[in-house]
N, C-alpha and C. Protein backbone atom coordinates (compact mmCIF):
# COMPACT_ATOMS: atom_id res chain seq x y z
N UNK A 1 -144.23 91.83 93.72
CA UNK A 1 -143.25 92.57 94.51
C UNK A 1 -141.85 92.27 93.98
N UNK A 2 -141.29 93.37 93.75
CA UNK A 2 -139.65 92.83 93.49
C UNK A 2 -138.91 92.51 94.40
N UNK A 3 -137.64 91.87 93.85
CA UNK A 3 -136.34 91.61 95.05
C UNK A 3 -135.91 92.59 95.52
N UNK A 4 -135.76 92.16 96.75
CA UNK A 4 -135.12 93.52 97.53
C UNK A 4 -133.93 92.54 97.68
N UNK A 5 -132.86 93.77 98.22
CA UNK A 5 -131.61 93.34 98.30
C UNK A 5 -131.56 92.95 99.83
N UNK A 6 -131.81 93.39 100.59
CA UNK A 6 -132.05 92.77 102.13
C UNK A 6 -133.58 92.39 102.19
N UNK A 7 -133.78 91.12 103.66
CA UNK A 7 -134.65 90.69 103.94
C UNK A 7 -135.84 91.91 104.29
N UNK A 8 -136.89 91.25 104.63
CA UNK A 8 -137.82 91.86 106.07
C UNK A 8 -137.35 92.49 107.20
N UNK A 9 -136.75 91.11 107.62
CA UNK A 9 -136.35 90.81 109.00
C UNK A 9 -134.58 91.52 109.02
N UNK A 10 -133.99 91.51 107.97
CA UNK A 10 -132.72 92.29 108.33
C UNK A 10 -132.92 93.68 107.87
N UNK A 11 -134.20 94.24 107.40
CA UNK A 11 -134.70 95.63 107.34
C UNK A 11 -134.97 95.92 108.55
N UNK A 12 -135.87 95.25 109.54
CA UNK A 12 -135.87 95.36 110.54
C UNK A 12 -134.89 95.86 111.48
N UNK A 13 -133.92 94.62 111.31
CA UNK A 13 -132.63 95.47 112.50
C UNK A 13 -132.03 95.80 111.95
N UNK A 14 -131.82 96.33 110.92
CA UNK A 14 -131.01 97.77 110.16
C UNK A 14 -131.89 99.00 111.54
N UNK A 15 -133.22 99.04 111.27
CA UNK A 15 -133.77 99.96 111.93
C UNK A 15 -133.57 99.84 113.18
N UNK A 16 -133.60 99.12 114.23
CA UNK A 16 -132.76 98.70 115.68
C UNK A 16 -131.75 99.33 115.54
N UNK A 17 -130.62 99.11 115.16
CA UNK A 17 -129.52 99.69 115.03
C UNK A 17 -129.00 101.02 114.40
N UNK A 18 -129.77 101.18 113.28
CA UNK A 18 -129.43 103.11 113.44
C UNK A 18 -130.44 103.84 114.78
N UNK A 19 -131.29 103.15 115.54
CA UNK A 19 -131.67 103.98 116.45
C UNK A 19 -131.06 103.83 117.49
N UNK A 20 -130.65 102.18 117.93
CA UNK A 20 -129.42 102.38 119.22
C UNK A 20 -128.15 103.03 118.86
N UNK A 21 -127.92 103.14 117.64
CA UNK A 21 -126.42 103.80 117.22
C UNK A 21 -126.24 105.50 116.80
N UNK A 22 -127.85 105.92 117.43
CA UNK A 22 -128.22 107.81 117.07
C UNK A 22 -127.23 108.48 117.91
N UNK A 23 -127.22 107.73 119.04
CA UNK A 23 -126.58 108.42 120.29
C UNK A 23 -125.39 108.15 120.20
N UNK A 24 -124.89 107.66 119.58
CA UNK A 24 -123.23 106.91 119.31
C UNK A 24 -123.00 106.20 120.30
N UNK A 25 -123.80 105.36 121.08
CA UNK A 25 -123.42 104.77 121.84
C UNK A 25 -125.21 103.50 122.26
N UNK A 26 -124.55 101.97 121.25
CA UNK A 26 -124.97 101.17 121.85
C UNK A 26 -124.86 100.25 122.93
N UNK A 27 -125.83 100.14 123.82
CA UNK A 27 -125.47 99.91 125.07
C UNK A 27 -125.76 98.45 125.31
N UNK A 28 -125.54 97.42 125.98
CA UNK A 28 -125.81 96.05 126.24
C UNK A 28 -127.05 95.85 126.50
N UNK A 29 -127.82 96.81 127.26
CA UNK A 29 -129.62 96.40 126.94
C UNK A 29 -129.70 96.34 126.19
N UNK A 30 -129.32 97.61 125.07
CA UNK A 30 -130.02 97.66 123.75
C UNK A 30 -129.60 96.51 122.90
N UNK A 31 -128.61 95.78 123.02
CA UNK A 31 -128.33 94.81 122.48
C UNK A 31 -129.13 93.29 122.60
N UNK A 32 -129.14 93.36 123.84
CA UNK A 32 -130.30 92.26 124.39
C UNK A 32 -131.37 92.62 124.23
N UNK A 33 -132.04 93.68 124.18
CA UNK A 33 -133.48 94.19 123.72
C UNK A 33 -133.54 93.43 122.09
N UNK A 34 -132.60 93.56 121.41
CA UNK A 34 -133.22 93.42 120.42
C UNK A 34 -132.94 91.58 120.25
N UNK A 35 -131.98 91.43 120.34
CA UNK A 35 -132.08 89.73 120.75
C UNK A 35 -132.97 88.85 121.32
N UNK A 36 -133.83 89.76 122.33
CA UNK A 36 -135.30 89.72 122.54
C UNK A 36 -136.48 89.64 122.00
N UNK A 37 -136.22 90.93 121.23
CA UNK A 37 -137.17 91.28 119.57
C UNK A 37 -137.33 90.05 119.11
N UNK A 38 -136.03 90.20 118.46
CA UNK A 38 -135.71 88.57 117.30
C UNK A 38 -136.31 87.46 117.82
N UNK A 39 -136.52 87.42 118.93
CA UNK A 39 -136.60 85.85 119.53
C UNK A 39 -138.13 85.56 119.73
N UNK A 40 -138.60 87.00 120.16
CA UNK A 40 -140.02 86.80 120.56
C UNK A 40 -141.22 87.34 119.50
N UNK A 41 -141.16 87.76 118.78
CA UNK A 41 -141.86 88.51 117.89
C UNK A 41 -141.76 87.69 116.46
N UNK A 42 -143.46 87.02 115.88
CA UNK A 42 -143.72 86.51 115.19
C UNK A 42 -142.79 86.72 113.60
N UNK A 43 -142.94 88.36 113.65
CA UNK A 43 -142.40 89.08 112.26
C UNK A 43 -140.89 88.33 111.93
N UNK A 44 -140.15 87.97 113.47
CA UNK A 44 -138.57 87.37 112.74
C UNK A 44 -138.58 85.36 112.90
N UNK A 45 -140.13 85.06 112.62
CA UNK A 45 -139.81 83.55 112.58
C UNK A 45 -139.29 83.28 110.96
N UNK A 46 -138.26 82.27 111.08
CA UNK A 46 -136.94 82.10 109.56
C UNK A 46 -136.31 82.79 110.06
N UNK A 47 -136.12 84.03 110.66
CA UNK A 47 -134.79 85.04 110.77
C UNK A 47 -133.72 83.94 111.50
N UNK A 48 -132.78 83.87 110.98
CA UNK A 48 -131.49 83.26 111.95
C UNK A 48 -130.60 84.47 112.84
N UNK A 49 -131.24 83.97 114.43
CA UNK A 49 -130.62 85.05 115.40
C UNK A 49 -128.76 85.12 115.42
N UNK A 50 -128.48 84.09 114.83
CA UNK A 50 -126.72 84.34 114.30
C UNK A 50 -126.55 85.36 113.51
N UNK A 51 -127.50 85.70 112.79
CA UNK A 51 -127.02 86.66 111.80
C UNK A 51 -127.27 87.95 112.38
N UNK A 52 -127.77 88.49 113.46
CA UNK A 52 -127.49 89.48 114.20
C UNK A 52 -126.71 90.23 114.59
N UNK A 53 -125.32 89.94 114.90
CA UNK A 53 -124.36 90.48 114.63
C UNK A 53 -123.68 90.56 113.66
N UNK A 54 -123.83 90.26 112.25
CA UNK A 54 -123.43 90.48 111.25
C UNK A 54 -124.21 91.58 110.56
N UNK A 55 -125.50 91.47 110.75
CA UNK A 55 -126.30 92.58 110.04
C UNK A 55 -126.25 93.57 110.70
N UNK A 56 -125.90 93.81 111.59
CA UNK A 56 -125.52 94.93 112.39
C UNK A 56 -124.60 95.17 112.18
N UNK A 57 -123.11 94.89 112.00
CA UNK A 57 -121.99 95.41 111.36
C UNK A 57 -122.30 95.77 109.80
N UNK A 58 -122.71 94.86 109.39
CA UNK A 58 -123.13 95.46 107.60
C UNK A 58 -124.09 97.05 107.90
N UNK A 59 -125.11 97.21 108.77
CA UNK A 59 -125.78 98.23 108.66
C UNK A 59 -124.44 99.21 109.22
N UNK A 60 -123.97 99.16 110.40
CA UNK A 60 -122.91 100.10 110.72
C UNK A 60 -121.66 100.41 109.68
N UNK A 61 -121.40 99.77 108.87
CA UNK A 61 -120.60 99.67 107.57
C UNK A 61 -121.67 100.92 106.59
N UNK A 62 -122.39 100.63 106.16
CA UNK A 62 -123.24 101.60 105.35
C UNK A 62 -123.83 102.94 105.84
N UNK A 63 -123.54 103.02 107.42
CA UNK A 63 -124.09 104.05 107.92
C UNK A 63 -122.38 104.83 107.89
N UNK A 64 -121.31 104.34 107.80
CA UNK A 64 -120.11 105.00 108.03
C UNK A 64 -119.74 105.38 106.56
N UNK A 65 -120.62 105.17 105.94
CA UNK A 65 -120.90 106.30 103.86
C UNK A 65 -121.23 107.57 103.99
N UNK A 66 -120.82 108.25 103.14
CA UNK A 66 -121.65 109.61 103.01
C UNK A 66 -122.76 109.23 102.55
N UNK A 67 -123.91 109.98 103.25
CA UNK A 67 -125.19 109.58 102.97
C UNK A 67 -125.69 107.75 103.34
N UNK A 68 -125.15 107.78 104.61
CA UNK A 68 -124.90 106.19 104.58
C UNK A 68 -126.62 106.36 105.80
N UNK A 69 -126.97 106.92 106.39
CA UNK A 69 -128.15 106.69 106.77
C UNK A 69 -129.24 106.83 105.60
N UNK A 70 -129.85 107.54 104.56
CA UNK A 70 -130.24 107.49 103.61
C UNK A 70 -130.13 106.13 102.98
N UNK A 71 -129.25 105.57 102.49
CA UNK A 71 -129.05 104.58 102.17
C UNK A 71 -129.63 103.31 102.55
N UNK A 72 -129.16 103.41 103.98
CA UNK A 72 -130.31 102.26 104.95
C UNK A 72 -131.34 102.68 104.88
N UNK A 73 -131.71 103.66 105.14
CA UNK A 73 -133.48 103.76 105.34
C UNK A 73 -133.94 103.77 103.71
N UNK A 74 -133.32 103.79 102.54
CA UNK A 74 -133.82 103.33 101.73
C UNK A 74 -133.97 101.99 101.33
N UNK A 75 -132.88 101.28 101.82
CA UNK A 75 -133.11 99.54 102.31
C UNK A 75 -134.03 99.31 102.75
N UNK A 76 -134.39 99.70 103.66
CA UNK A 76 -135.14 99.85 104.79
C UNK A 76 -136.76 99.37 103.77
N UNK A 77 -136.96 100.47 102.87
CA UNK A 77 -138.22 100.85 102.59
C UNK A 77 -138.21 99.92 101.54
N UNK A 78 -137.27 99.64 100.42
CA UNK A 78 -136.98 98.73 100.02
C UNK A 78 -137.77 97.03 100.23
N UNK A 79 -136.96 97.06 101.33
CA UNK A 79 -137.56 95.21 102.05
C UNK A 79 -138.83 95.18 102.52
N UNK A 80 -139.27 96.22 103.04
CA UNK A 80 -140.56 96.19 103.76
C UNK A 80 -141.96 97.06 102.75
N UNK A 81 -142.59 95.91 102.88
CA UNK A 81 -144.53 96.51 102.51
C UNK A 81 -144.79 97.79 103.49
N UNK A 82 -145.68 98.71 102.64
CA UNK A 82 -146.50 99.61 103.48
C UNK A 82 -147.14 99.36 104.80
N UNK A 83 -147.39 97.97 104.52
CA UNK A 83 -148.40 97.49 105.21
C UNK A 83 -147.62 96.62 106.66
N UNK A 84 -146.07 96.88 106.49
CA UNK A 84 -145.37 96.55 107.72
C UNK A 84 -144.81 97.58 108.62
N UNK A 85 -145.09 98.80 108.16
CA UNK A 85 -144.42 99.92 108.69
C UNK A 85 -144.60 100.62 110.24
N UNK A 86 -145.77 99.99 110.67
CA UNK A 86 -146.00 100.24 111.87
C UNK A 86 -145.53 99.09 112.66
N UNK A 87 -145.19 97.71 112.37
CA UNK A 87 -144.45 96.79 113.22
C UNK A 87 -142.63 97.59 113.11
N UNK A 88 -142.05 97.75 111.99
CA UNK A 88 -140.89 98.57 111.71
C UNK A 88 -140.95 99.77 112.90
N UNK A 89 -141.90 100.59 112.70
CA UNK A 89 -141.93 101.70 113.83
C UNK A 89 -141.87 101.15 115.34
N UNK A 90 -142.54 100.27 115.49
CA UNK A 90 -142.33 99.44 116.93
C UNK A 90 -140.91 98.85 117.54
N UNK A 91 -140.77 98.74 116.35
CA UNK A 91 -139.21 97.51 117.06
C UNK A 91 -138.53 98.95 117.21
N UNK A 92 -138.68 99.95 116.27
CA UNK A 92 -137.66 101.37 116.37
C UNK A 92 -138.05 101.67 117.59
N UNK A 93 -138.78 102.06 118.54
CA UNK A 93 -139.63 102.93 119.34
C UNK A 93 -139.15 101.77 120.28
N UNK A 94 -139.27 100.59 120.76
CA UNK A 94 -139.14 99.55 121.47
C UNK A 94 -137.40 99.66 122.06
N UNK A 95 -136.77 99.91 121.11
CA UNK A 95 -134.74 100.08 121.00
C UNK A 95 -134.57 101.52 121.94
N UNK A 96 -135.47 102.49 121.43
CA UNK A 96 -135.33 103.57 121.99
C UNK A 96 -135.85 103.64 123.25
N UNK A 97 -136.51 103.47 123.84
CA UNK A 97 -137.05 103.44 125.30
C UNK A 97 -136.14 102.46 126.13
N UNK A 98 -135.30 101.38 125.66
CA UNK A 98 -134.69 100.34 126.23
C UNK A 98 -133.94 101.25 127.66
N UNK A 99 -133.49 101.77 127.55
CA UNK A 99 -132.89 102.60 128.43
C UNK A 99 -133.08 103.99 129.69
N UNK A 100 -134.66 103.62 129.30
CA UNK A 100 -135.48 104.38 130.22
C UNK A 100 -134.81 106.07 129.91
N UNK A 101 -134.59 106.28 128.96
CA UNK A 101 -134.06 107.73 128.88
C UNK A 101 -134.07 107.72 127.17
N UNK A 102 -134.59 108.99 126.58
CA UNK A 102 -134.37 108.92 125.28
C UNK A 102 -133.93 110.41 125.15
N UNK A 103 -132.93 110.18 124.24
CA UNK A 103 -131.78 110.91 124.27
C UNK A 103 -132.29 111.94 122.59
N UNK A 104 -132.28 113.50 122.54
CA UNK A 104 -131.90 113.92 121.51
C UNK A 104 -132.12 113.31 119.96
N UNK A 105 -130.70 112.29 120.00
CA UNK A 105 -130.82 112.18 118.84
C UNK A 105 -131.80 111.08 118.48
N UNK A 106 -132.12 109.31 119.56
CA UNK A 106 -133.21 108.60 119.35
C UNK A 106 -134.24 109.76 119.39
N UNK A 107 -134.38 110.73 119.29
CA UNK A 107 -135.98 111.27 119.03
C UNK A 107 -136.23 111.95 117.66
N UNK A 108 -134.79 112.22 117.30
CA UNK A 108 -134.96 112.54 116.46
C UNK A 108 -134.37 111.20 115.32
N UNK A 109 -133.78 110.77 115.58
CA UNK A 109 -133.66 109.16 114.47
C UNK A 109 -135.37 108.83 114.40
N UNK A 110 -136.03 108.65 115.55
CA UNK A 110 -137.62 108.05 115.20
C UNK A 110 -138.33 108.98 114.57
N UNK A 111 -137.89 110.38 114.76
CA UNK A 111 -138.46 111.53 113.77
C UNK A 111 -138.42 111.06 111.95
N UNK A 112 -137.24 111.14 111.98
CA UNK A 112 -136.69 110.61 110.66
C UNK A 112 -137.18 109.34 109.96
N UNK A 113 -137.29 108.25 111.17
CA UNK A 113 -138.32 107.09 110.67
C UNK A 113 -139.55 107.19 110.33
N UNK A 114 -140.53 108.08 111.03
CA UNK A 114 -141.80 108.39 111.12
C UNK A 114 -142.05 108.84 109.35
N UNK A 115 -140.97 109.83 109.27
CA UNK A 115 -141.43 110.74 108.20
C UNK A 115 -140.73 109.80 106.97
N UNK A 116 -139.84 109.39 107.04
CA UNK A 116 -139.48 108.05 105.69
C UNK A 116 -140.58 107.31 105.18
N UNK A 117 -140.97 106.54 106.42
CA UNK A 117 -142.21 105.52 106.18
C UNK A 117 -143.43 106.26 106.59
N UNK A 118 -143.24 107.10 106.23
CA UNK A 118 -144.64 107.50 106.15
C UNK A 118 -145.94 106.94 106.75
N UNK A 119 -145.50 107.35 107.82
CA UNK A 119 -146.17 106.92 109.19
C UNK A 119 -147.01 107.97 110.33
N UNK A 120 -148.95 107.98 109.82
CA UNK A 120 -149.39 109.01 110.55
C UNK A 120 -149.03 109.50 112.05
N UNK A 121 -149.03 110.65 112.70
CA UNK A 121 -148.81 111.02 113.81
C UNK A 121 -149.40 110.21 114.71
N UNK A 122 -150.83 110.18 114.75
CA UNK A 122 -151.40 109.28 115.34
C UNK A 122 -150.99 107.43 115.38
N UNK A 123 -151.08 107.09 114.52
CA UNK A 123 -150.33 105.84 114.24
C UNK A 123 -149.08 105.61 115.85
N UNK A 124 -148.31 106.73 114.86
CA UNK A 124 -147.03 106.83 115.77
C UNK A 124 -147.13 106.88 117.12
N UNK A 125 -147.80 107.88 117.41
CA UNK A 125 -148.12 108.34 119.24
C UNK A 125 -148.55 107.08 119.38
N UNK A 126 -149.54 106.64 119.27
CA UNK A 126 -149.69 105.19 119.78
C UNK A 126 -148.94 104.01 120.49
N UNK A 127 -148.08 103.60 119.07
CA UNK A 127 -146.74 102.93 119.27
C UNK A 127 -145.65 103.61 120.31
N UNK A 128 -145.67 104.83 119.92
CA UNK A 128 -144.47 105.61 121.29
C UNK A 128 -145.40 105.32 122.82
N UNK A 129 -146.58 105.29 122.69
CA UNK A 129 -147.20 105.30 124.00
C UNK A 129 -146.91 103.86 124.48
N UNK A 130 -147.44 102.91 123.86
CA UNK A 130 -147.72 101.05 124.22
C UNK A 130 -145.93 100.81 124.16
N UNK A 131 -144.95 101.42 123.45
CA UNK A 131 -143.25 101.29 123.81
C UNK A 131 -143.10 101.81 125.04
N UNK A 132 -143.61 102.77 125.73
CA UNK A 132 -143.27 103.27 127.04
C UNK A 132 -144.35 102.40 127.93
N UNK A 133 -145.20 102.06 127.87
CA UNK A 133 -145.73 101.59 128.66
C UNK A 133 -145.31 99.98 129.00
N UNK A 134 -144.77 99.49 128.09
CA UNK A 134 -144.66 98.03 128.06
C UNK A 134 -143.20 97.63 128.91
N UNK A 135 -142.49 99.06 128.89
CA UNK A 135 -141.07 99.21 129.86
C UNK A 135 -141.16 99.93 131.29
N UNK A 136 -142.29 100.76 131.61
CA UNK A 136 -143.00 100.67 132.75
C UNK A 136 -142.77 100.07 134.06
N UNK A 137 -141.85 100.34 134.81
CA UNK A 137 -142.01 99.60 136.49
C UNK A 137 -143.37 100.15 137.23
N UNK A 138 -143.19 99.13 138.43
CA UNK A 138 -144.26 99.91 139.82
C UNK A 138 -142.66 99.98 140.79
């Protein structure tokens, strides 16, 4: 495998963050959602949760390029194996539901993810289903 220029794990929340940032507006769940992510989910053990707000300004820096989403999601594909793309689709799908409302453009940012990483429909529905269900009240 070659070097990628970003990690796994800061491929990861590159993808967190162009989906809380579709709507132009990240919100403090979504911020703690993913501080959550990071903390609880095997995929970011080594990740240093300090660097969270930095990789999130670096991704918002590259998304404010022409062609600056392209760019990330070629990072994106870059850092990450085939064979991680459905944990990638999760943490995306996980950001987007944070707010019990998914808006336009998160549907269509996870559109855009789906079809980058090349990620079956089925696959996907899945993950969109077990993301809504896992945010679920009674």
């Amino acid at each position: 495998m070659t070097q990628s220029t970003i990690s796994a794990q800061t491929a990861l929340v590159y993808l967190m963050v162009i989906v809380s940032a579709s709507d132009r507006d990240m919100t403090d769940s979504e911020l703690k959602r993913m501080g959550e992510i990071i903390a609880t989910l095997p995929i970011f053990n080594g990740y240093n949760p300090d660097k969270l707000v930095s990789d999130a300004e670096t991704c918002a820096e590259i998304l404010d390029n022409e062609d600056g989403l392209d760019a990330v999601l070629g990072l994106v594909q870059e850092a990450l194996p085939q064979s991680h793309v459905d944990i990638a689709y999760t943490v995306a799908c996980d950001i987007a539901v944070v707010d019990a409302h998914l808006s336009q453009e998160e549907l269509r940012m996870l559109e855009i993810i789906r079809h980058k990483m090349n990620i079956d429909r089925l696959t996907a529905a899945a993950i969109e289903r077990a993301s809504a269900a896992r945010r679920r009240r009674l």
